[in-house]
C-alpha atoms as a PDB file:
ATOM      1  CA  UNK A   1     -50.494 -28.623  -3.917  1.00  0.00           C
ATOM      2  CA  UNK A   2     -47.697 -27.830  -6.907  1.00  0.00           C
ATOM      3  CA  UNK A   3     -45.890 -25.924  -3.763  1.00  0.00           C
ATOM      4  CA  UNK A   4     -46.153 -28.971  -2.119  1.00  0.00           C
ATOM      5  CA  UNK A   5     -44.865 -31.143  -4.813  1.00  0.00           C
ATOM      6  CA  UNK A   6     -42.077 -28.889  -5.527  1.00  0.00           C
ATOM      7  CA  UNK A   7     -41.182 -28.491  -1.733  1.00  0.00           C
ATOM      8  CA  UNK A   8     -40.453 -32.217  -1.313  1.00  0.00           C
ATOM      9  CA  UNK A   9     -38.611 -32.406  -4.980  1.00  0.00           C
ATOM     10  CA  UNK A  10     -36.202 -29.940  -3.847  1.00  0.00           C
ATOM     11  CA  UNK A  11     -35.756 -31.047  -0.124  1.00  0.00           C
ATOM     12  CA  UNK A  12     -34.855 -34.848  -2.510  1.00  0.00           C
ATOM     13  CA  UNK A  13     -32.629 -32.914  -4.685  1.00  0.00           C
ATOM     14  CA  UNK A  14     -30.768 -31.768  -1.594  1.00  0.00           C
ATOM     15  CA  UNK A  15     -30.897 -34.913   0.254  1.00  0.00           C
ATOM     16  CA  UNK A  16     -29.267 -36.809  -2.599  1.00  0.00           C
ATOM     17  CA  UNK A  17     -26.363 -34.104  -3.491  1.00  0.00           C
ATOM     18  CA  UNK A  18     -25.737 -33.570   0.206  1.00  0.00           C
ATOM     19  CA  UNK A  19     -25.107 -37.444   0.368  1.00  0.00           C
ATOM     20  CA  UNK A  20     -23.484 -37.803  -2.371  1.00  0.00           C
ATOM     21  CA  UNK A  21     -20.818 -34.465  -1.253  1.00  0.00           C
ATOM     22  CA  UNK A  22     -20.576 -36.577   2.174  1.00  0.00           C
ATOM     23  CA  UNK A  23     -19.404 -39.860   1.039  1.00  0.00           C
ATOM     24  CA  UNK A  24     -16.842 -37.514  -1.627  1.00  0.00           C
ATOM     25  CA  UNK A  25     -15.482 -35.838   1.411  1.00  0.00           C
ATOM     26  CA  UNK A  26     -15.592 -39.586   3.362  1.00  0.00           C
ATOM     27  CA  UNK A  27     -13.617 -40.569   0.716  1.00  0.00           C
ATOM     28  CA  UNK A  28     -10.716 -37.855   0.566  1.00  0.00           C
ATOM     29  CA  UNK A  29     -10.508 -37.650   4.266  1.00  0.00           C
ATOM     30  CA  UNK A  30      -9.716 -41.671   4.624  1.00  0.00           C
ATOM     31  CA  UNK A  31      -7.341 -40.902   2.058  1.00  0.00           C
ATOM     32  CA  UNK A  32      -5.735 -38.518   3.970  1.00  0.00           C
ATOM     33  CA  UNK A  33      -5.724 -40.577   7.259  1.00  0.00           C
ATOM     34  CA  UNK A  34      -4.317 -43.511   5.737  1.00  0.00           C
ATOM     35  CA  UNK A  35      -0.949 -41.310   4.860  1.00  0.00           C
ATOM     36  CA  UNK A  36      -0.919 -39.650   8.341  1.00  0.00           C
ATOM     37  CA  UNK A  37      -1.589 -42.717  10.042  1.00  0.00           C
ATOM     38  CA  UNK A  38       1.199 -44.277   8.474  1.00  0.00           C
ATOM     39  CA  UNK A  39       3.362 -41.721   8.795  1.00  0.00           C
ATOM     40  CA  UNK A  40       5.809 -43.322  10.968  1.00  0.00           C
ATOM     41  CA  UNK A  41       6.020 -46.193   8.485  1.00  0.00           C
ATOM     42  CA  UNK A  42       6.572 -44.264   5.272  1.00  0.00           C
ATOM     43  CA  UNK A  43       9.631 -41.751   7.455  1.00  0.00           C
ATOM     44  CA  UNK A  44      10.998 -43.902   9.649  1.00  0.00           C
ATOM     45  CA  UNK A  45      13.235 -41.228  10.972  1.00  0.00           C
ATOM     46  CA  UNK A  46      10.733 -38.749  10.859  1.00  0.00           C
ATOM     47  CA  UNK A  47      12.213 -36.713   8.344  1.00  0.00           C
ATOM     48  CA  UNK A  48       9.765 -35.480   4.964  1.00  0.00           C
ATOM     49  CA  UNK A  49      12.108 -32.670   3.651  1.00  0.00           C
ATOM     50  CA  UNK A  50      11.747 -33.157  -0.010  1.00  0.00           C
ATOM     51  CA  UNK A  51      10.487 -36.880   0.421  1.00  0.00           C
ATOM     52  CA  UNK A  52       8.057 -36.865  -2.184  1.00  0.00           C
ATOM     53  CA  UNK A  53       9.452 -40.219  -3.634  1.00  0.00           C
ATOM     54  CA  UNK A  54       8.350 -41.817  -0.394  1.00  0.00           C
ATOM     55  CA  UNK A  55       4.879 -40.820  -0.418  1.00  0.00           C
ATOM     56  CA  UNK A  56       4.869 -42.304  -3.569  1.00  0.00           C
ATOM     57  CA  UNK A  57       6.465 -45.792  -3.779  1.00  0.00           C
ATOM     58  CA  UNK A  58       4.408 -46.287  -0.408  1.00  0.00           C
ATOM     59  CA  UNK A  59       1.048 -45.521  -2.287  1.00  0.00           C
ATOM     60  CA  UNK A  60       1.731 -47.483  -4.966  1.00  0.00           C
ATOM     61  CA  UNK A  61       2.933 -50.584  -3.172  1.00  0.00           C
ATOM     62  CA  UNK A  62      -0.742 -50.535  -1.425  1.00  0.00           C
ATOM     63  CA  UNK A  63      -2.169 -51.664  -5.098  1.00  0.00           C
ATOM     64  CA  UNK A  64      -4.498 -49.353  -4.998  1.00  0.00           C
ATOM     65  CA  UNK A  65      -7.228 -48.635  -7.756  1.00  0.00           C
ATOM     66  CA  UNK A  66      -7.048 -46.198  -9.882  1.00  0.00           C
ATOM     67  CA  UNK A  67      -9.220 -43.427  -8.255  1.00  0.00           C
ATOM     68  CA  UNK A  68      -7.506 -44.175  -5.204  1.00  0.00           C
ATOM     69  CA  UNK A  69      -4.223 -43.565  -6.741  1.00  0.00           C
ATOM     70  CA  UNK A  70      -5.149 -39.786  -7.733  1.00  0.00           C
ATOM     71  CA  UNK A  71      -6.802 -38.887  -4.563  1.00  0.00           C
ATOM     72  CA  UNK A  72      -3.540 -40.471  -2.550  1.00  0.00           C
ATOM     73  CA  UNK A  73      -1.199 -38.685  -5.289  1.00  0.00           C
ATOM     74  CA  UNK A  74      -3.532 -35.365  -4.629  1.00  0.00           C
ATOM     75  CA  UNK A  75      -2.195 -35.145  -0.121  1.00  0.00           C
ATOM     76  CA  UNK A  76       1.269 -34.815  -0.238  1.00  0.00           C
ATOM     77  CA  UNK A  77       3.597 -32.437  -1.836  1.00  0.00           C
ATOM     78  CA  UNK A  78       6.223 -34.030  -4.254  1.00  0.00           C
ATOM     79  CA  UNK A  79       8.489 -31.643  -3.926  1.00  0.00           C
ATOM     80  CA  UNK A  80       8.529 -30.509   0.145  1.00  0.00           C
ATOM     81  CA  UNK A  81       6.825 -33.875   0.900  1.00  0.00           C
ATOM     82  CA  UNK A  82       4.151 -31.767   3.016  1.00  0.00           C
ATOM     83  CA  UNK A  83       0.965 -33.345   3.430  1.00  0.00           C
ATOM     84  CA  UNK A  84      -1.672 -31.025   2.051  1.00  0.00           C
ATOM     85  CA  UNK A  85      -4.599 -30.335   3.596  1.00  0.00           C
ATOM     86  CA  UNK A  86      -8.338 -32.444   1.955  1.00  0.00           C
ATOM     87  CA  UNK A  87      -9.853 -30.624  -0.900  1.00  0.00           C
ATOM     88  CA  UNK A  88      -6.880 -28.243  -1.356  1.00  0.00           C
ATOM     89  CA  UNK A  89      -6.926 -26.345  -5.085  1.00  0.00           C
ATOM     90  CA  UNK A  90      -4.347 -27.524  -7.185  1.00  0.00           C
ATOM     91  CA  UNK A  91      -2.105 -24.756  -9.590  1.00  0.00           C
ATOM     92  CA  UNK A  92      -2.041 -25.365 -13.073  1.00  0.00           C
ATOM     93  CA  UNK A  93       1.697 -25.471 -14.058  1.00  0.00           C
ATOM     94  CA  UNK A  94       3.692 -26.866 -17.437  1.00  0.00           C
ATOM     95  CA  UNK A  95       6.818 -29.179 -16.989  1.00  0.00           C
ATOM     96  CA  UNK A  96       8.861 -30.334 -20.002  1.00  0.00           C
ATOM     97  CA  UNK A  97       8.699 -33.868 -20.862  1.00  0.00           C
ATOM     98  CA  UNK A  98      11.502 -35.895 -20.862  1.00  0.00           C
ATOM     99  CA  UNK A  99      11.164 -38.261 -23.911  1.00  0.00           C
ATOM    100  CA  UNK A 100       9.967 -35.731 -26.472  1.00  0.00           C
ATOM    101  CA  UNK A 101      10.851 -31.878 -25.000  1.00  0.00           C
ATOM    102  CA  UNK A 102       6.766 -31.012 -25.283  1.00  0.00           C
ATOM    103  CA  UNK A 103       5.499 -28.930 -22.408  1.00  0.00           C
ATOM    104  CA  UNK A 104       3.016 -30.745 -20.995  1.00  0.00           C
ATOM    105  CA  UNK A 105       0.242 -28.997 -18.756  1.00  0.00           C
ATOM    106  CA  UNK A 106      -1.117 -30.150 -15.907  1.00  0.00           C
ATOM    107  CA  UNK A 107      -2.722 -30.214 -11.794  1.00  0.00           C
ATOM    108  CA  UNK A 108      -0.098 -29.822  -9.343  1.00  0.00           C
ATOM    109  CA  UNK A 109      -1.254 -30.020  -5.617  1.00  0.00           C
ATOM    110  CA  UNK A 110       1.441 -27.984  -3.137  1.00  0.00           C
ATOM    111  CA  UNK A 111       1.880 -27.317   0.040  1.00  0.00           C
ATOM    112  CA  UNK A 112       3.239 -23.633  -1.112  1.00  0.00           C
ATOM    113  CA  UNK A 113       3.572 -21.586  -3.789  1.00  0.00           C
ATOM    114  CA  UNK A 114       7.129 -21.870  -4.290  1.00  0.00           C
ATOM    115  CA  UNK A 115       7.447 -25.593  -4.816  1.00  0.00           C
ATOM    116  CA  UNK A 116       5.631 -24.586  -8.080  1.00  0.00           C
ATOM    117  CA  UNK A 117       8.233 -22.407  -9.141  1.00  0.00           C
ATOM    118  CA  UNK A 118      10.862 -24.995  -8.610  1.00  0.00           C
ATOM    119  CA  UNK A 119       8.928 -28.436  -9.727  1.00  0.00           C
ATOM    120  CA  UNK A 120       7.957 -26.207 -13.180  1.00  0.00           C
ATOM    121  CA  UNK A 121      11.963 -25.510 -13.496  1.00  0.00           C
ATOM    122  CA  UNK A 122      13.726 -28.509 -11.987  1.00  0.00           C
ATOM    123  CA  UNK A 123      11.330 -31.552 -12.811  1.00  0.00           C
ATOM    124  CA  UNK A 124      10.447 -33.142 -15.945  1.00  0.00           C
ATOM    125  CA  UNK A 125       7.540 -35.361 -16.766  1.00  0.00           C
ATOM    126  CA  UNK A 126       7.356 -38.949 -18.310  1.00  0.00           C
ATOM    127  CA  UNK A 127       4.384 -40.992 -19.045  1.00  0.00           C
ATOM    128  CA  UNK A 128       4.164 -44.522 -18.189  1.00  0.00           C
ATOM    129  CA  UNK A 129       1.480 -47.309 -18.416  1.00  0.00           C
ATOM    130  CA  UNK A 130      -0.037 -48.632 -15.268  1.00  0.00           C
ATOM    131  CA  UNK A 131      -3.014 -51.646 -14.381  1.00  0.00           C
ATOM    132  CA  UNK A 132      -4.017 -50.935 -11.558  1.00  0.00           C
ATOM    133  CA  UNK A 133      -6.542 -52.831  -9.055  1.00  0.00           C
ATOM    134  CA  UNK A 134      -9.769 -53.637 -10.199  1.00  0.00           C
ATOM    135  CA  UNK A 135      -8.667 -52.894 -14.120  1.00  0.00           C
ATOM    136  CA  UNK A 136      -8.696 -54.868 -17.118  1.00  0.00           C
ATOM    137  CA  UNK A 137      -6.015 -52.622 -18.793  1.00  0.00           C
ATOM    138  CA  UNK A 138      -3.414 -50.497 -18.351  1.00  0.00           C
ATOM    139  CA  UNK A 139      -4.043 -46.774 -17.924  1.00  0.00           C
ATOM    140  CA  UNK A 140      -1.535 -43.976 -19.013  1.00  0.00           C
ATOM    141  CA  UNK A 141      -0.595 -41.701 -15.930  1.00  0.00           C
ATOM    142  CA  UNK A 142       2.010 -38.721 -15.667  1.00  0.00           C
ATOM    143  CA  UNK A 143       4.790 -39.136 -13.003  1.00  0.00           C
ATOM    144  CA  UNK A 144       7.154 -36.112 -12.498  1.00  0.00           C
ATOM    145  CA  UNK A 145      10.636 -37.229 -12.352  1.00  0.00           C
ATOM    146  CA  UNK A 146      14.316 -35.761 -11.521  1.00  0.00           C
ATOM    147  CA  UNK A 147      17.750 -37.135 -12.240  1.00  0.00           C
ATOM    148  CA  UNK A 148      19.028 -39.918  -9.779  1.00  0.00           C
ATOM    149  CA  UNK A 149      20.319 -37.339  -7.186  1.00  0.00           C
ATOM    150  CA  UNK A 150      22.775 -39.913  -5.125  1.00  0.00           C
ATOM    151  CA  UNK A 151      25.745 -39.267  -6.798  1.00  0.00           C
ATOM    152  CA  UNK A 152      25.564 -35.486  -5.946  1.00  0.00           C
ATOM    153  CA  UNK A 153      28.592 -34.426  -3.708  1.00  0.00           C
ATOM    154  CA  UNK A 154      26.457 -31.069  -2.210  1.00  0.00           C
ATOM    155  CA  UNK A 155      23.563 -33.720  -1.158  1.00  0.00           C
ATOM    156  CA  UNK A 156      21.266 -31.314   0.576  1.00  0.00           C
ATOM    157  CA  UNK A 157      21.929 -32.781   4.469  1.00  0.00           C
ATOM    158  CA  UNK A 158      18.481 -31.759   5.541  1.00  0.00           C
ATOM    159  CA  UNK A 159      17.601 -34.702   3.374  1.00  0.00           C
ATOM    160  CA  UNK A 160      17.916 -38.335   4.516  1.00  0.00           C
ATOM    161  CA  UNK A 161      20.074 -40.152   1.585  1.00  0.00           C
ATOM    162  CA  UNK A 162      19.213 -43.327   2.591  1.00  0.00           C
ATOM    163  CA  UNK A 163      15.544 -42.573   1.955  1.00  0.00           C
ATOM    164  CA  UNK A 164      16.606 -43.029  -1.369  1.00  0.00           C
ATOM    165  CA  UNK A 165      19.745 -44.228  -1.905  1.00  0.00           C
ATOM    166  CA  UNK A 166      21.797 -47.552  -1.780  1.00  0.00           C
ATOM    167  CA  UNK A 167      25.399 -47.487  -0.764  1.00  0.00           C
ATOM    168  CA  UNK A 168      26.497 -47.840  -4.244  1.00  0.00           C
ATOM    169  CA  UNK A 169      24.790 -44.404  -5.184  1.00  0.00           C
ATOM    170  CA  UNK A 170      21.909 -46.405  -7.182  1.00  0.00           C
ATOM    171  CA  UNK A 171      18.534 -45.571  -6.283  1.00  0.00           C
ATOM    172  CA  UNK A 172      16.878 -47.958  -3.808  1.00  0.00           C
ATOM    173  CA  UNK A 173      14.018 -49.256  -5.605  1.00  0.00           C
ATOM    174  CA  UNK A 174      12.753 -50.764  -2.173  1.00  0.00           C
ATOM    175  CA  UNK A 175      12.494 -47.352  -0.985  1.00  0.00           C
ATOM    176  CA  UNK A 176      11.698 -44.923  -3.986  1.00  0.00           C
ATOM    177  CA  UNK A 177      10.022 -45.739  -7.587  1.00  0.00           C
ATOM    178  CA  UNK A 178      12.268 -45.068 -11.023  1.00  0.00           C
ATOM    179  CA  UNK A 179      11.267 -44.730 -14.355  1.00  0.00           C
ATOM    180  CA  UNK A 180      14.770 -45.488 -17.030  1.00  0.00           C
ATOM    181  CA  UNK A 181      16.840 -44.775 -13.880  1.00  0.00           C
ATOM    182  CA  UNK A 182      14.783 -41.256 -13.104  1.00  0.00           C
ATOM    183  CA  UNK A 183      13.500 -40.874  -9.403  1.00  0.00           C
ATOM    184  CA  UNK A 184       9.937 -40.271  -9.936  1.00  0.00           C
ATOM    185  CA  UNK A 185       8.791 -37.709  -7.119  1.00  0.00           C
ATOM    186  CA  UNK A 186       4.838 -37.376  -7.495  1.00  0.00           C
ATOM    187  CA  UNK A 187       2.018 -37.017 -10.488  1.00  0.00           C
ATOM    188  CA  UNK A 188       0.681 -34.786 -12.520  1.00  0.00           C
ATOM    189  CA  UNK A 189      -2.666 -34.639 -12.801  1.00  0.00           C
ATOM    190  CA  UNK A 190      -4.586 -33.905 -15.703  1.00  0.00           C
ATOM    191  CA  UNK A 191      -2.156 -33.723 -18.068  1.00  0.00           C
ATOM    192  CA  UNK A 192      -2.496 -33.056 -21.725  1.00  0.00           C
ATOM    193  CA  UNK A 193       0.503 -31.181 -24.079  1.00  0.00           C
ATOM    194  CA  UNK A 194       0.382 -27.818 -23.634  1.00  0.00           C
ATOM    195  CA  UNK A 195      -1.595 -25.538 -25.927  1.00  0.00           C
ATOM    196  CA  UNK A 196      -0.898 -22.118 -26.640  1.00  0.00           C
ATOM    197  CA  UNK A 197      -3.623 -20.730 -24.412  1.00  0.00           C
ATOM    198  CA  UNK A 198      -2.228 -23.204 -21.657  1.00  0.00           C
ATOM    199  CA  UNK A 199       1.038 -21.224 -22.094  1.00  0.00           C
ATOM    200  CA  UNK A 200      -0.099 -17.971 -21.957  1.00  0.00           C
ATOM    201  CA  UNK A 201      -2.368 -18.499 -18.589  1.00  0.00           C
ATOM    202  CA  UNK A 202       0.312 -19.642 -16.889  1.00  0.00           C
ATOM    203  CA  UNK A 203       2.981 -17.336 -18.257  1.00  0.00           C
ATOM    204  CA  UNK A 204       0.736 -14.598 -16.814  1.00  0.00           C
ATOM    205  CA  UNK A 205       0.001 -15.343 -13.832  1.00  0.00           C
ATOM    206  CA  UNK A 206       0.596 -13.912 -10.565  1.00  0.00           C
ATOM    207  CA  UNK A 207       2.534 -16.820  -8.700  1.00  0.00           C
ATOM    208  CA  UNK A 208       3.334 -19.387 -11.646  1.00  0.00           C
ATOM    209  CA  UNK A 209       3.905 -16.521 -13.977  1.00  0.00           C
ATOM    210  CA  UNK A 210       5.430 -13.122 -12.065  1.00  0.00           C
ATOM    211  CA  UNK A 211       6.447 -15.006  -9.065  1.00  0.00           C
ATOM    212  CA  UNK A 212       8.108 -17.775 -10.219  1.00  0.00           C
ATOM    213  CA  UNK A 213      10.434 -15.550 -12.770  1.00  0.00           C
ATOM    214  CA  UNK A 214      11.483 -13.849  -9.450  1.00  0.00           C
ATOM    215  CA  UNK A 215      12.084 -16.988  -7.810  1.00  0.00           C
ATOM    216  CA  UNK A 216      13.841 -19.006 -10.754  1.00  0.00           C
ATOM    217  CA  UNK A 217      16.293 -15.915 -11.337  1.00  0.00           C
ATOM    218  CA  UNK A 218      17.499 -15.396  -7.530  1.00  0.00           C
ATOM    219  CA  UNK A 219      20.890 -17.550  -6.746  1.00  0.00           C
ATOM    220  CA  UNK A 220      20.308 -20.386  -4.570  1.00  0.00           C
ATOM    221  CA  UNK A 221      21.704 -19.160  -1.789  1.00  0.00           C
ATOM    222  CA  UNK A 222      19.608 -16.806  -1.372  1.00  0.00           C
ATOM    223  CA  UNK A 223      16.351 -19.003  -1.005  1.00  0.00           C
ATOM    224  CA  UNK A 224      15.135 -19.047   2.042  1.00  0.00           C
ATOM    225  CA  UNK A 225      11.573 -19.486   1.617  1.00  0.00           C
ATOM    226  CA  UNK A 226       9.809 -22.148   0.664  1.00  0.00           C
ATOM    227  CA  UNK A 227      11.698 -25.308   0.633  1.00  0.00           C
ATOM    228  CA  UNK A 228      15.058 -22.740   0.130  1.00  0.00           C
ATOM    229  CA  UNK A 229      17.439 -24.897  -1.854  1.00  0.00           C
ATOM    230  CA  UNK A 230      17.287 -27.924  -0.529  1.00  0.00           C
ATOM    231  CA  UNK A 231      15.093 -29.750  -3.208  1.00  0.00           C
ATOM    232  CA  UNK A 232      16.892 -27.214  -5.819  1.00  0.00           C
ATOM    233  CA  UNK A 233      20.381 -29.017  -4.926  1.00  0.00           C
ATOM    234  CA  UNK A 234      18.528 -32.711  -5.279  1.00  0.00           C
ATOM    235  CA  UNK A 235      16.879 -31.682  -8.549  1.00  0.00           C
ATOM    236  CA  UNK A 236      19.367 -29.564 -10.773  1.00  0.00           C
END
């Protein structure tokens, strides 16, 4: 009889976290659809290369919670402007902030490992305060930025300017999101100031540690993997 008992509590137990994994992967996979759906609408001409900023403004403008915001913020990649693949690991990467110079620490989601290398030398991060739908308050969030890049003579031409730019080399707020003139290019997720131990993991590691040194030393023109230069030249 206890066999019994114990039979059916488990086959419950199962029921109820196999439900509840469901609806989570329900959830992340709408997500998902949504931005490929839409595709056409967010890149009119078709065109993603290091279109980050679009993925963004467009998710925002849908007023969207704020659990809906970070799994949104969690499919594209702010620096290729890849869409990432449902229930992808993020890498755990520092980026300087802009107000104060503090490294803060954080979940970025890629589409490959050398858009960490670049986001973690090119990007910086500022915090800003958010309500979002269903809220009573505002919530802090962590947006990674890069300088306006419209006035740039060497404009990367795999990149569509006027994705982000009005004729007047301002940033085209209609289009792309700013923060104190900054063109904000994704989220970090997660993020906290960087602690010593923080540091140290990431400083060792294999791609965002001995990798990325590699990467971040070679000249730019000879980058050609990964997104090669072309979000380098937008960023520096």
């Amino acid at each position: 009889m206890h066999l019994i008992f114990l039979f059916i509590g488990m086959a419950i137990v199962k029921l109820f976290y196999g439900n509840k994994k469901e609806k989570k992967e329900n959830f992340v996979d709408h997500h998902y659809n949504m931005l490929k759906n839409n595709w056409s609408k967010i890149f009119p001409e078709g065109n993603r290369n290091a279109a980050g900023p679009k993925f963004f403004k467009y998710i925002l403008d849908q007023n969207p919670t704020y659990d809906d915001f970070l799994e949104l913020n969690k499919l594209y990649c702010a620096v290729s402007g890849s869409l990432i693949s449902p229930g992808s690991d993020p890498s755990f990467v520092k980026v300087r902030e802009e107000d104060t110079s503090l490294m803060i620490c954080g979940n970025y989601y890629k589409c490959c490992w050398p858009c960490i290398c670049d986001l973690m030398k090119y990007a910086k991060v500022v915090s800003k305060m958010h309500k979002f739908k269903g809220d009573s308050s505002p919530r802090k969030i962590y947006l990674l930025v890069i300088n306006n890049p419209c006035y740039k003579e060497d404009f990367p031409s795999e990149v569509i300017k006027g994705y982000f730019c009005n004729e007047d080399n301002s940033l085209d707020t209609n289009q792309v999101f700013s923060v104190n003139g900054k063109l904000v290019i994704g989220v970090l997720h997660n993020a906290k100031v960087c602690s010593k131990e923080d540091t140290n993991r990431i400083d060792n590691d294999s791609i965002s540690g001995v990798k990325c040194r590699e990467r971040n030393s070679t000249p730019l023109n000879k980058l050609n993997y990964g997104m090669g230069d072309i979000f380098i030249k937008m960023a520096k």
